[in-house]
Structures are given as C-alpha cells and as structure tokens.
Protein backbone atom coordinates (compact mmCIF):
# COMPACT_ATOMS: atom_id res chain seq x y z
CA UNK A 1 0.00 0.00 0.00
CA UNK A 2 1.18 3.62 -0.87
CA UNK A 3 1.35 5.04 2.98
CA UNK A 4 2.10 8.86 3.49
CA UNK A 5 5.32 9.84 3.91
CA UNK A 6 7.29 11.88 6.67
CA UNK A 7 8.28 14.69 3.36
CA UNK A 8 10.37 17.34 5.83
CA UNK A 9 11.22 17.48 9.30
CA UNK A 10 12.86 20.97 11.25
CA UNK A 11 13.81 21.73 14.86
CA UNK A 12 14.64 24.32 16.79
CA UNK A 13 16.23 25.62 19.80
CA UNK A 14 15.67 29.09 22.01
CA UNK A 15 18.45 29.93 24.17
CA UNK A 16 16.30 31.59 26.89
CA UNK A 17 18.04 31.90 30.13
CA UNK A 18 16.54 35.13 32.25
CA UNK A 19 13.36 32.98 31.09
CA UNK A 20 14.35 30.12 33.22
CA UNK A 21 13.02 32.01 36.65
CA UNK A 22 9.43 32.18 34.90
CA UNK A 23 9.61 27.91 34.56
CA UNK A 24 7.00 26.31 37.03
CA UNK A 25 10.20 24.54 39.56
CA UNK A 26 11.90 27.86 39.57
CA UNK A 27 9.09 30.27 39.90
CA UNK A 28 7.60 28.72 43.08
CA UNK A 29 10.84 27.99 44.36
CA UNK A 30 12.40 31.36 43.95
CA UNK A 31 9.26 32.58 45.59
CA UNK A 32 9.73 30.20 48.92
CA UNK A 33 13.57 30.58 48.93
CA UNK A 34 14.68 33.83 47.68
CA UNK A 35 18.00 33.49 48.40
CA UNK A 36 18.34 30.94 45.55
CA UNK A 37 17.98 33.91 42.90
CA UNK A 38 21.46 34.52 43.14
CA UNK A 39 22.78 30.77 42.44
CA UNK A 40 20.41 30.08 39.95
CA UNK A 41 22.20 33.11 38.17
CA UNK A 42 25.04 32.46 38.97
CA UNK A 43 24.91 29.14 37.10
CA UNK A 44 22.97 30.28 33.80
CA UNK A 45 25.17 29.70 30.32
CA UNK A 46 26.45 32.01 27.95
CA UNK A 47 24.73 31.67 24.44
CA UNK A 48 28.10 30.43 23.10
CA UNK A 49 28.02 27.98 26.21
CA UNK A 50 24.57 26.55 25.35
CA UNK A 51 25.76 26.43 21.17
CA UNK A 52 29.14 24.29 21.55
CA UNK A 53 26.80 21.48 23.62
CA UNK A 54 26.92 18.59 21.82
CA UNK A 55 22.89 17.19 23.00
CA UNK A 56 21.66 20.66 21.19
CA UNK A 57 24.17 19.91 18.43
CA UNK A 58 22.62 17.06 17.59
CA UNK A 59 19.15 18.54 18.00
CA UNK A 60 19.75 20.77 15.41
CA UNK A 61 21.21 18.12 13.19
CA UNK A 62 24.61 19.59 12.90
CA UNK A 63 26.09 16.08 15.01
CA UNK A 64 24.26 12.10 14.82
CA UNK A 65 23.22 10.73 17.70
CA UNK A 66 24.82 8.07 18.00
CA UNK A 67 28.34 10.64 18.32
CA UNK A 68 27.51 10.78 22.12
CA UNK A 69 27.44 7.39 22.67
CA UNK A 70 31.47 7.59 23.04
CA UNK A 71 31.79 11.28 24.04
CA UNK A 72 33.28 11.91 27.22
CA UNK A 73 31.08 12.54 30.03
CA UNK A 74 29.91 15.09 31.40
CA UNK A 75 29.07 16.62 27.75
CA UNK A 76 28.43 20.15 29.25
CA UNK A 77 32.39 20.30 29.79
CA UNK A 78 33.23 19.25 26.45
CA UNK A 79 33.96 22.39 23.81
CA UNK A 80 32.66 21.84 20.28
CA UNK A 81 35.41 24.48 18.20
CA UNK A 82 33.19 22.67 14.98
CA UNK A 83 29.42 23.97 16.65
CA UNK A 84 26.98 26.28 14.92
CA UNK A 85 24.04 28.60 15.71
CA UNK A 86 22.58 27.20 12.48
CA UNK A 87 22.31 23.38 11.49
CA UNK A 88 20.84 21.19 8.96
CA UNK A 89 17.89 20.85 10.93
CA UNK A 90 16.90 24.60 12.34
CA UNK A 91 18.97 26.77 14.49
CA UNK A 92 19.58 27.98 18.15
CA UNK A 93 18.24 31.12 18.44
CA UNK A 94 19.99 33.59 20.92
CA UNK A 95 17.60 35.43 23.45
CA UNK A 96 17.82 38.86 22.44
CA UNK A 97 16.64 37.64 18.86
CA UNK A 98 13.53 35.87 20.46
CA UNK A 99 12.16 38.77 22.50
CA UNK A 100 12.15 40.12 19.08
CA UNK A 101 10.41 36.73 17.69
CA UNK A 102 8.19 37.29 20.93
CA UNK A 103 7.39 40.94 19.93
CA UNK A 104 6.80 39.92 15.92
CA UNK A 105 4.30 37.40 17.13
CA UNK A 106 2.17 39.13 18.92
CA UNK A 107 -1.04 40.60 17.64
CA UNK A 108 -2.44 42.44 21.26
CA UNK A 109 0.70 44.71 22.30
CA UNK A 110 1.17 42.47 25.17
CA UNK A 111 5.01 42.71 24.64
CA UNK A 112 6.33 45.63 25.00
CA UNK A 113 10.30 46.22 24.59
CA UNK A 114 13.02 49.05 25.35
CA UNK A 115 13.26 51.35 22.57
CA UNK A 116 17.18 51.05 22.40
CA UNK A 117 17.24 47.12 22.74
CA UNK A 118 14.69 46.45 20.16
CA UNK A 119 16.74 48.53 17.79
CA UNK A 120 19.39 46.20 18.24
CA UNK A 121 17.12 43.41 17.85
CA UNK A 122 15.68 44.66 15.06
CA UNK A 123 19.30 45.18 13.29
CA UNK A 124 20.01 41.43 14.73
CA UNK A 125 16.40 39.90 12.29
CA UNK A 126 17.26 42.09 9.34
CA UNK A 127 19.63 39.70 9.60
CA UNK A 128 18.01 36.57 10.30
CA UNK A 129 17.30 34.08 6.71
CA UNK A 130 13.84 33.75 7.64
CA UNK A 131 12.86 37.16 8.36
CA UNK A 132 10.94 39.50 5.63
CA UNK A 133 10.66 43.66 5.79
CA UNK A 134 7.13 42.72 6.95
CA UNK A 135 8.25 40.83 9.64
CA UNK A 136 10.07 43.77 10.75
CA UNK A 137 7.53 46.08 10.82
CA UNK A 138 5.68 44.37 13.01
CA UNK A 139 8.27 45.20 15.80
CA UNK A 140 6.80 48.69 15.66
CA UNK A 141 7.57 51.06 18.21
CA UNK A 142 10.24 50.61 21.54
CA UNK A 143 8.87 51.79 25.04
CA UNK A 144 10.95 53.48 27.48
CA UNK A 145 12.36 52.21 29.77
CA UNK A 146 10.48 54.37 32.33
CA UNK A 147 7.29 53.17 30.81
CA UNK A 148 7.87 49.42 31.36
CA UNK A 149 8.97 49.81 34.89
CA UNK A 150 5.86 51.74 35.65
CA UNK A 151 3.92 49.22 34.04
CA UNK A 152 6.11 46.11 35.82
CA UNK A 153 4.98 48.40 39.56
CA UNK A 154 1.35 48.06 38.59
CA UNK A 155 1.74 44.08 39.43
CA UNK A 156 -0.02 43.52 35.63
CA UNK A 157 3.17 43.22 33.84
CA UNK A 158 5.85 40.65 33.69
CA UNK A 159 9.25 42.02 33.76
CA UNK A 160 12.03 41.05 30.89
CA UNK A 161 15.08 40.55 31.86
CA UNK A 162 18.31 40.37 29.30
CA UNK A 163 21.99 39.81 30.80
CA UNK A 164 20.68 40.97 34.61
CA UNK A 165 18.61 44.09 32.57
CA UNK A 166 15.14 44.53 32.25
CA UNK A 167 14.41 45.09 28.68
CA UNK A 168 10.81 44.92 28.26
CA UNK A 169 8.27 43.42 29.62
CA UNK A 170 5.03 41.68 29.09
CA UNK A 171 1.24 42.84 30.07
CA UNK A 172 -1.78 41.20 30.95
CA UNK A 173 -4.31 40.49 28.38
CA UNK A 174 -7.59 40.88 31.27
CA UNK A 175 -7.78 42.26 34.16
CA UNK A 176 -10.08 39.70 35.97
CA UNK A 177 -9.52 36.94 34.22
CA UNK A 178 -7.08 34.68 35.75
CA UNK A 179 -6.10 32.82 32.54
CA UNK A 180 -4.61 35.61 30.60
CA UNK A 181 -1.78 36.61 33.42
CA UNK A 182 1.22 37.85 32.05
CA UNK A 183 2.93 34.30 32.84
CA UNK A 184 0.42 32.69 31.32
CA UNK A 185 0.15 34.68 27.82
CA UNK A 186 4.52 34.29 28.30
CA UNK A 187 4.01 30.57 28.15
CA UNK A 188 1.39 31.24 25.17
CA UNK A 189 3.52 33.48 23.28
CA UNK A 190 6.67 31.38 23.59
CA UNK A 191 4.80 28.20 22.34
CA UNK A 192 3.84 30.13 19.50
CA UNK A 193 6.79 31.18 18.48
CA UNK A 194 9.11 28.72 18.93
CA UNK A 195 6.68 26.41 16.73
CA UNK A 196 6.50 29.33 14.32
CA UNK A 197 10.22 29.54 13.86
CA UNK A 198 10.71 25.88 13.14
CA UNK A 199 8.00 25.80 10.79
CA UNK A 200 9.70 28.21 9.20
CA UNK A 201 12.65 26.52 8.83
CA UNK A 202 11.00 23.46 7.29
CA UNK A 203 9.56 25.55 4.51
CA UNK A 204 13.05 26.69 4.12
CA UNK A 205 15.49 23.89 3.87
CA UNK A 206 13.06 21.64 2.28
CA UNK A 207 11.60 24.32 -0.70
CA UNK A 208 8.19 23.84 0.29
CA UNK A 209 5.85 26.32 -0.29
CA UNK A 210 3.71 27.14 2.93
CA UNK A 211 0.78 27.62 0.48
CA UNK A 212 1.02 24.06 0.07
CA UNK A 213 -0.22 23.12 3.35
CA UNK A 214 -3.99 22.39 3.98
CA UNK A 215 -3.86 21.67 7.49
CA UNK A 216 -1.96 22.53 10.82
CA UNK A 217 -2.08 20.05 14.05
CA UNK A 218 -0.41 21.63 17.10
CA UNK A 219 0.93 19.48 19.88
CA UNK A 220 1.77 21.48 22.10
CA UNK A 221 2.06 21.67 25.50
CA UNK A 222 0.29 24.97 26.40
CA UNK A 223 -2.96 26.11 27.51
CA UNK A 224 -4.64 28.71 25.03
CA UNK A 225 -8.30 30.51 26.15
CA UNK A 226 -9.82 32.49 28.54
CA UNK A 227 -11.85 32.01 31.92
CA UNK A 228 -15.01 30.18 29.84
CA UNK A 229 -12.72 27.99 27.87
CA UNK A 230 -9.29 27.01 29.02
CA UNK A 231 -7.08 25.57 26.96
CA UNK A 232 -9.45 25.43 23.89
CA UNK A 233 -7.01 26.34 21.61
CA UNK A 234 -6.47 27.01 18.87
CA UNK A 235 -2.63 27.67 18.41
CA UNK A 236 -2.32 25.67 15.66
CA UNK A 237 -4.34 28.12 13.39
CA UNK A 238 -2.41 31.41 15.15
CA UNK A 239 1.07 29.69 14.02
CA UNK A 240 -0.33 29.08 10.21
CA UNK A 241 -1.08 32.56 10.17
CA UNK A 242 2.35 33.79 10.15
CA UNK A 243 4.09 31.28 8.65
CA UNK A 244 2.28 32.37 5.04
CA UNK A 245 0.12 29.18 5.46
CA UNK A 246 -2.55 30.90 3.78
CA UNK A 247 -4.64 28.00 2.48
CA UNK A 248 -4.77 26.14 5.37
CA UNK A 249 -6.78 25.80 9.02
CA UNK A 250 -6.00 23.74 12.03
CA UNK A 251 -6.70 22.66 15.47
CA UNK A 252 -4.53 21.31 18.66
CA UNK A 253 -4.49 18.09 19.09
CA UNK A 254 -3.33 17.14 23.49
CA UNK A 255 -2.51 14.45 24.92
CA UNK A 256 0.38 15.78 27.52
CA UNK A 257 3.74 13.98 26.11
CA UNK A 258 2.24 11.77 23.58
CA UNK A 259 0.51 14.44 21.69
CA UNK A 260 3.74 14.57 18.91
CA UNK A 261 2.55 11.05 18.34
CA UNK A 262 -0.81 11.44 18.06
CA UNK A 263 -0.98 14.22 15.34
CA UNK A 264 1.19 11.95 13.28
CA UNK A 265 -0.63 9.45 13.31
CA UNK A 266 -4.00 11.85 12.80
CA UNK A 267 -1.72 13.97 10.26
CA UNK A 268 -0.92 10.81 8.51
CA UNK A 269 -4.50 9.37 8.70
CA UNK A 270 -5.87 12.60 7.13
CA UNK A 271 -3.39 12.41 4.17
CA UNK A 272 -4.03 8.55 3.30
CA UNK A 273 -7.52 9.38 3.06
CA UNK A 274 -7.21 11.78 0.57
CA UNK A 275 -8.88 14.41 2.79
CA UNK A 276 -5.44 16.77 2.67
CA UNK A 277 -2.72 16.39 0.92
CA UNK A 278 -0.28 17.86 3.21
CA UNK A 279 -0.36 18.42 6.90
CA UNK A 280 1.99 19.94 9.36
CA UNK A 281 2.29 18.52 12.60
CA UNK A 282 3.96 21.35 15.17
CA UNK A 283 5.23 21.76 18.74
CA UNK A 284 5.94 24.88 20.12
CA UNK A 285 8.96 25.27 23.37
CA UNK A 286 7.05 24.95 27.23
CA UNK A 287 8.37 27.98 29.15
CA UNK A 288 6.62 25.91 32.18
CA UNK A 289 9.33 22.92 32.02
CA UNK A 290 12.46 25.71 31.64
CA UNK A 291 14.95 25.06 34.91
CA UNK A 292 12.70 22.01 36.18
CA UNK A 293 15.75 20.02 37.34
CA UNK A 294 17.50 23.36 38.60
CA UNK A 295 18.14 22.57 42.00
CA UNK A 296 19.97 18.95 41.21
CA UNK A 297 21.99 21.17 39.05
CA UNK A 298 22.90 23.57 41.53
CA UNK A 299 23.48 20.71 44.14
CA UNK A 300 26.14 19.62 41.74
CA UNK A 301 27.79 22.92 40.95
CA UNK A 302 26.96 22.53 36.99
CA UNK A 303 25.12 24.68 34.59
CA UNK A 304 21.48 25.16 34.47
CA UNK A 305 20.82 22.78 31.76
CA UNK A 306 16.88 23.78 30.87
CA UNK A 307 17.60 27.07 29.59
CA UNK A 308 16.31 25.95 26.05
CA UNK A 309 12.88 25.97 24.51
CA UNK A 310 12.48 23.13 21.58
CA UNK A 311 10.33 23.25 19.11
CA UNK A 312 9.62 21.09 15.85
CA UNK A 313 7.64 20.89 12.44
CA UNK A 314 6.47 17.90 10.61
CA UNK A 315 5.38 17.49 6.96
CA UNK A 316 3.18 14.55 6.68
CA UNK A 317 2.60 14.24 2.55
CA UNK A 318 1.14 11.92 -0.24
CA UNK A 319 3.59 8.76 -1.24
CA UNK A 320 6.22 9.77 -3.40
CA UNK A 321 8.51 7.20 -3.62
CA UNK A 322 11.20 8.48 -2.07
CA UNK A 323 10.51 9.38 1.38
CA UNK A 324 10.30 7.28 4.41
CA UNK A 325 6.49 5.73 4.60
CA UNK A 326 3.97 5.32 7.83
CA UNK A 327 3.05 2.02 8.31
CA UNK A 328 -0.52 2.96 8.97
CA UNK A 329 -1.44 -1.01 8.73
CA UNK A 330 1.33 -1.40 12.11
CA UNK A 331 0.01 2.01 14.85
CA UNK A 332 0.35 0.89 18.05
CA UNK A 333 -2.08 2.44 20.95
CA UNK A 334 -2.39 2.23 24.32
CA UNK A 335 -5.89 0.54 24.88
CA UNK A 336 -7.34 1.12 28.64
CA UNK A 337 -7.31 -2.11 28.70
CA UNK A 338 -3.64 -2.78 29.44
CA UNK A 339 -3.41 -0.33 32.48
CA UNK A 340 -0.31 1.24 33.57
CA UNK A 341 2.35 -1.47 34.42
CA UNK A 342 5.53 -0.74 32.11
CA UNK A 343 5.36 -4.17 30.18
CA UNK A 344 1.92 -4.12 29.48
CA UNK A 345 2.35 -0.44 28.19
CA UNK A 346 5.64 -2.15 25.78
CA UNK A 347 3.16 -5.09 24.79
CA UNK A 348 0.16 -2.52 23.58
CA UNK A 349 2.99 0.04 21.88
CA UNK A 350 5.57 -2.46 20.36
CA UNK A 351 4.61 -6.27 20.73
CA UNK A 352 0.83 -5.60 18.74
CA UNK A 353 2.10 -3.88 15.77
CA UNK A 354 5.35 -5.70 15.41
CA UNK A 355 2.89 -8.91 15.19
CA UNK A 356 0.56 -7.33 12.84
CA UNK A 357 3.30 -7.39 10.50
CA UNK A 358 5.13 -10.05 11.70
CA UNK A 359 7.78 -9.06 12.89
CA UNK A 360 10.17 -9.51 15.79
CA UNK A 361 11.88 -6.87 18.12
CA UNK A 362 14.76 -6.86 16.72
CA UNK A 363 13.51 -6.45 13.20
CA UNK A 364 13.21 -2.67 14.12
CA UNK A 365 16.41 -1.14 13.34
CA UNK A 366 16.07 1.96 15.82
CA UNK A 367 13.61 2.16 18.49
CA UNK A 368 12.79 6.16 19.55
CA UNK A 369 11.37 6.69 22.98
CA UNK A 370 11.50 9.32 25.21
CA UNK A 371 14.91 11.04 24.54
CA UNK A 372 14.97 12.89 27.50
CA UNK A 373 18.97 14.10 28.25
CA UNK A 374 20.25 12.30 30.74
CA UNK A 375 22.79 14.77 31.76
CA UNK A 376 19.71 16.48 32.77
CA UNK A 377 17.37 14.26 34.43
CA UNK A 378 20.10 12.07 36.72
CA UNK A 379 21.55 15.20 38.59
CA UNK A 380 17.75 15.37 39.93
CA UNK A 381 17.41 11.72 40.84
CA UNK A 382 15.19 11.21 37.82
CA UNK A 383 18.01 8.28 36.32
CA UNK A 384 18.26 7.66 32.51
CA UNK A 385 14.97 7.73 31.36
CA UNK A 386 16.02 5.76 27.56
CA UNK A 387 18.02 3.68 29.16
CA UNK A 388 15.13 2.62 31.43
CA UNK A 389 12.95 2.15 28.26
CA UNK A 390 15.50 0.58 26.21
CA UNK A 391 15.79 -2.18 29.29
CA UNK A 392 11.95 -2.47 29.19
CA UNK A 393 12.04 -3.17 25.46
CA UNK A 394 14.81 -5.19 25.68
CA UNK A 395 12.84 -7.51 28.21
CA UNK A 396 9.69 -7.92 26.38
CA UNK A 397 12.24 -9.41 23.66
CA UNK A 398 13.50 -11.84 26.29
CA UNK A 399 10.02 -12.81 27.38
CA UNK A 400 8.89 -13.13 23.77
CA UNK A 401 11.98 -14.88 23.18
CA UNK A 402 13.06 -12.56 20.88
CA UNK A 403 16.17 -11.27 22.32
CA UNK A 404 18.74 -13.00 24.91
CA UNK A 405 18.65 -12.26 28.88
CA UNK A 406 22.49 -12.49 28.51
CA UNK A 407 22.43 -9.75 25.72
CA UNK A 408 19.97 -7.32 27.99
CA UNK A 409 22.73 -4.50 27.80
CA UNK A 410 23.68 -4.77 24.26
CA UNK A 411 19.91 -3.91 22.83
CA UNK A 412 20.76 -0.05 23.77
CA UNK A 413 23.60 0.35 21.77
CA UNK A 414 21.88 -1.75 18.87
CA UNK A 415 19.04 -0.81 18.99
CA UNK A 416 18.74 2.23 20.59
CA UNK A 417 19.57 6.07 21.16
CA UNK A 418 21.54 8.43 23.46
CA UNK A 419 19.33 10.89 25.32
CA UNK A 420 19.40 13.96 23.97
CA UNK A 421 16.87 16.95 23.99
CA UNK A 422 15.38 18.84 25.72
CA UNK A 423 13.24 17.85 28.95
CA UNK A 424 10.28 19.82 27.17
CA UNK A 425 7.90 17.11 27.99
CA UNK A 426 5.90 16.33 24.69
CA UNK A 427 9.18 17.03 22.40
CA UNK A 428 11.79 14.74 23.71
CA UNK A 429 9.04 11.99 22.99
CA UNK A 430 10.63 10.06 20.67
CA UNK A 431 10.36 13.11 17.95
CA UNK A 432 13.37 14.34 17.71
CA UNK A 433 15.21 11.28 16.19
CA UNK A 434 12.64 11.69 13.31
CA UNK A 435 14.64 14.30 11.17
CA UNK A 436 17.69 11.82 11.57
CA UNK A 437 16.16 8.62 10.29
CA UNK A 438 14.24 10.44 7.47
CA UNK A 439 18.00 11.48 6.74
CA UNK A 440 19.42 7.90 7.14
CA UNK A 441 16.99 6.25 5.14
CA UNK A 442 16.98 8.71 2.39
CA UNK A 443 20.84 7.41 2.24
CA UNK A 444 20.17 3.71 2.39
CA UNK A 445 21.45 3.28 6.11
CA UNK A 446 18.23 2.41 7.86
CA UNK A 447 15.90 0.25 6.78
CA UNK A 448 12.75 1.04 9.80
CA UNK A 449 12.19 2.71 13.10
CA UNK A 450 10.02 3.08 15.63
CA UNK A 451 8.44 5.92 17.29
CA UNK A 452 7.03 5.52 20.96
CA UNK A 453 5.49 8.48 22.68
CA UNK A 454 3.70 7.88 26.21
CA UNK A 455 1.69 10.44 27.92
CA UNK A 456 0.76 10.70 31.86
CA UNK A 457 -2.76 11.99 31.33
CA UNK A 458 -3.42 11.23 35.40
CA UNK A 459 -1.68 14.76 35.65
CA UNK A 460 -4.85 16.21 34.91
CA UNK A 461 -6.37 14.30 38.12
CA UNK A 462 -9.25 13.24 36.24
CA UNK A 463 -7.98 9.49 35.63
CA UNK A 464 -5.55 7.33 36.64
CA UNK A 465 -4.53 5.87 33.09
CA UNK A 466 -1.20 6.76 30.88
CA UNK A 467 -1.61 7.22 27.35
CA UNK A 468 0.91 5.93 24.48
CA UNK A 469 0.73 5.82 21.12
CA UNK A 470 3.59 4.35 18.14
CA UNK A 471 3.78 4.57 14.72
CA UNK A 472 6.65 2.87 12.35
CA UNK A 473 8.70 4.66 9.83
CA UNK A 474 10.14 2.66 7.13
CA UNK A 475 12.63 3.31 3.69
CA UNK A 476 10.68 3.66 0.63
C-alpha cells in the first residue's frame, strides 16, 4: 500500500536563560527561597556555552546521535570548536533575537520592549534568513524604559530581563480573568513562536511552499483561552497565520507527552484518506518545564541545563517514492485495557504492531522513545529515562523470546539512542530522532524505526490511566 510519507522534518532551539526564573520549579521555588535567585544566576550559560553542547548539536542536526554514545562525560564540559548557531535541521536562536520573535508574534501589544534594545534586535532579524521587511515592521515602536517599569509596579506586567537588565516586559491580556496573566500569555507566546520559527525553517530547507499546506495540528504543550474555555485552543491556526500558510486551518491536538505522536498518526490518517494532501504537525517550546531540574543542578555545581525551549515541524505528505512511509497497517495504541504497568504499556505500543506485520523486536532497526537528556534528568534523581525504556524493550524481547537475557545491555547500543533533547515534555518523545532517520533512510542506512510516545494523562487528576501511542517509519 502507498502510505504517506514523513516529506520534511525541522527543529529548533531558544536559548532563553533570564526565562528560566518564569519555569513552574523555579518560579515557586524562587518565591519560597529567595536566596536561591542569586545561584540560579550564577549558574545560567552564555549563548556560546549553550551552542558548543553537543545534546543541542545534535538537535539541530549539525552532530548524529549516536556521536555521544562515546563522548566523554559530562558533555556540558566538552567544547565543540566545529558547533553552529545554524544546522541542517533549524537553528539555536539567541535570546535577544527571540524577544524580538516574541514581539513579531504578537497581535495584542502584550510585549512591549526598550526602545534602544529592540533597535538592536531589530538590526540582529534584518539579519536573520527567515525574516521579511514585513516581519520587521511588526516590531513597531520601543517603550521606554520608564514606561515598562511603571507598568512592571502596577503588578499587571511581567518584567524582561536580558543579561541581569530589564528590557521589556510583558502585560496582561484581562484584568479579571485569571487565565490571561502575564505568565500565562509568556508561556502562550513562547509556544507560538518557537513552533513558528521551526515551521519556518521546514519551509526553508526543504523548498516547500507554505501555500502548500492544507492543514496545521499543534501538539503542544500549552494552555490557550480564557476564563469560559481554558485551553481550547487554537494555536495551531495562530502559528499558520504567520508562517504564510494561507490555504490552510488547524486545530490542537493534546494528549500531555504523547501528543507529537498522536498528530502523526491523525496527520498521517488525514493524508491517506485523501482528505489533505499535506499536513503539518507542530510543537511549540514549554516555558513551564524551563529550569525544572534546577536545584539537582545547583546541588552539583553545573550549569542550568533547561535554559532551552524546543520546538519542531512535521510534513506529513502523499507517497512519493522516495521518502520514508507510515506504516498505517502497524500504529500501536495504548488501549485502557492494558493499564499502567511498564510491560503491558511495551506489549500494547511495540509487541501488537510488530505482530501485525510479523515481525520480531529486533527487526526494528532503531527504536525512539523518550529522549529525555540524561545529563539532565540524573543530577535530579530522575536516572536515565532511555536507558530505562530501552531495558523495558529489551525484556519484552527476552520474554517473547526474541532477544537474549544475557544480551539485555547490548539492545541499547543496537538498537537504541543516546538521550538527547530537551526535557520539554511532549518534544523529547521520541520526535526528535525523526529528522535523523528520514536522513538515514533517504541514504540507504536504515531500513525502519520506531516511534514511541507515552503520555501521563493522570496529571490532569481526572484518571488514573497513561496514554501511548507508536507509529513505524520505514525506507521507501
């Protein structure tokens, strides 16, 4: 059968540091323990700091994977002379430039920036390969800075900060509604243009024309409404409309983590039955998750690792031949069935699609789970999260007979992937290997892979059950 195919992937990274004290960890913390302002500053990275580490290296596509397998640990001390702002992939985008992003994107005057820095900015996007003259009049008009402090003492702003400066600030969008705070429109915003900026890049490095697309699925993390419908959405739509996707709609598709997974699958689903040609699957950065591991990093004298939103873009398009195909006949789902236990999860994600084709574990070339950085998450106590689900795949094999209890350590390295974005929730889940195997089986080394997200929808407190969905890529 003639599945759709995965036509262009793009990422992108937003070097946000002064954003990290607006995360969810830091901002309550900071609030109880004051006097943790100053380490936590203390330990943010330089933009050249954040651009020679290798995890965002790969992220951007400029390094494989599979590189930090045999890189000395810890990465973060490691110097790339070889790194790049701009990659293959998308780019790492330096904060000054995304206040400007922030500004550009927003349609209310909720951002408002100091008249001297967003000149600078401004010079800084003239710049930029994806920005247009239109683009930069959208900046408008700087504030003084006596006007954004005056506005920051009302309580109804958010304050900017850039280097230890304030530099702008952001405003309120109601004054008694509760869901349009300034930290909450921040979060909003920064979704939005994150996901805009890698969508842009897509249309970019692949030569696809954003008239092309028909339909937009965000996946987002963030909740977009007001007090009589929060989180309704619809970001998806908002992003489209700067991105010159003038033909198309959209809608957000959540599921917590697994949503990348989902609107793939839905994208994909949409596309096979001839209802759109071409849909875009997105995920905007979550300011939220910024510095959540901070205080295992400061307990260990090391950087503040979370100072980077992600974001990605997804072309889901008719066959063609050439691109890597969507086994729509193989999606694996998490029925409620199976409950929460870890195996029964693997057995509902991997074990019933491998069998509708029939097909082993170890017929799967690359398995992509949740690539969470280690280097991140086991300062914290958190442990290696792929290694723990590498372990869990690896022991279905043995209890399917599939793979060897003597071999248990080897299926990582064979089968598997390093850790390395982001801990932005629904983007290190499995996602970001996507733009990499597209790559290698475009050049003949990779045959299949597959892609496991898994969601903990009992955060919401309205169930107890996880969520997971899993989809298989394989070479045309």
């Amino acid at each position: 059968m003639h599945f759709p195919v995965v036509k262009a992937v793009a990422y992108a990274l937003a070097h946000t540091p002064d954003l990290v004290r607006y995360g969810s960890k830091p901002e309550r913390e900071l609030h109880k323990q004051p006097h943790l302002i100053e380490p936590l500053i203390r330990h943010l990275r330089t933009f050249d700091q954040a651009c020679a580490y290798p995890p965002h290296q790969v992220f951007i596509g400029r390094l494989a994977p599979e590189v930090l397998w045999d890189m000395e640990a810890p990465w973060w001390k490691q110097w790339d002379d070889q790194a790049a702002r701009f990659g293959p992939y998308g780019e790492l985008m330096p904060e000054d430039e995304f206040y400007g992003l922030l500004r550009l994107v927003d349609e209310f005057d909720l951002v408002w920036l100091e008249s001297a820095f967003q000149e600078v900015v401004g010079e800084a996007l003239h710049r930029h390969p994806l920005m247009s003259d239109g683009d930069l009049a959208r900046l408008g008009k700087g504030r003084s800075i006596e006007a954004i402090e005056a506005k920051v003492r009302t309580g109804r702003a958010l304050p900017l900060y850039y280097q230890g400066h304030v530099v702008g600030c952001i405003g309120e969008g109601h004054e008694e509604d509760p869901f349009l705070t300034p930290l909450i429109l921040l979060e909003n915003l920064a979704c939005k243009a994150t996901g805009i900026l890698a969508m842009r890049w897509l249309f970019r490095n692949a030569g696809v024309d954003p008239v092309t697309i028909d339909y937009v699925i965000n996946t987002g993390e963030e909740a977009v409404g007001d007090r009589y419908q929060r989180g309704a959405g619809n970001l998806a739509k908002a992003m489209a409309e700067l991105s010159g996707c003038v033909n198309s709609t959209g809608s957000d598709v959540k599921a917590f983590c697994c949503g990348p997974i989902h609107g793939v699958v839905i994208a994909a689903s949409l596309v096979h039955s001839g209802i759109f040609r071409n849909v875009l699957v997105v995920g905007g950065g979550s300011l939220a998750k910024l510095g959540m591991k901070f205080q295992g990093h400061l307990a260990h004298d090391m950087p503040i690792l979370e100072d980077v939103l992600a974001s990605f873009a997804i072309l889901i398009s008719v066959h063609d031949g050439a691109n890597p195909t969507i086994r729509l006949d193989a999606i694996g789902k998490h029925d409620i069935r199976y409950g929460g236990s870890a195996q029964a999860i693997a057995q509902a994600l991997i074990a019933v699609p491998l069998d509708k084709l029939g097909w082993k574990i170890p017929n799967v070339d690359k398995y992509a789970v949740e690539l969470h950085n280690p280097e991140v998450t086991e300062p914290a106590g958190s442990g290696n999260v792929p290694r723990h689900n590498y372990r869990t795949i690896a022991s279905l094999g043995v209890v399917r007979r599939e793979w060897t209890r003597e071999a248990l350590d080897q299926f990582e390295r064979q089968h598997g992937l390093p850790g390395f974005a982001p801990t932005q929730g629904h983007v290190a889940s499995a996602v970001p290997y996507l733009g990499h195997a597209r790559e290698a089986m475009l050049k003949g080394a990779l045959q299949t892979a597959m892609f496991i997200g898994k969601g903990s929808l009992f955060l919401g407190k309205m169930t107890n059950l996880a969520d997971g969905m899993s989809f298989i890529l394989e070479a045309s």
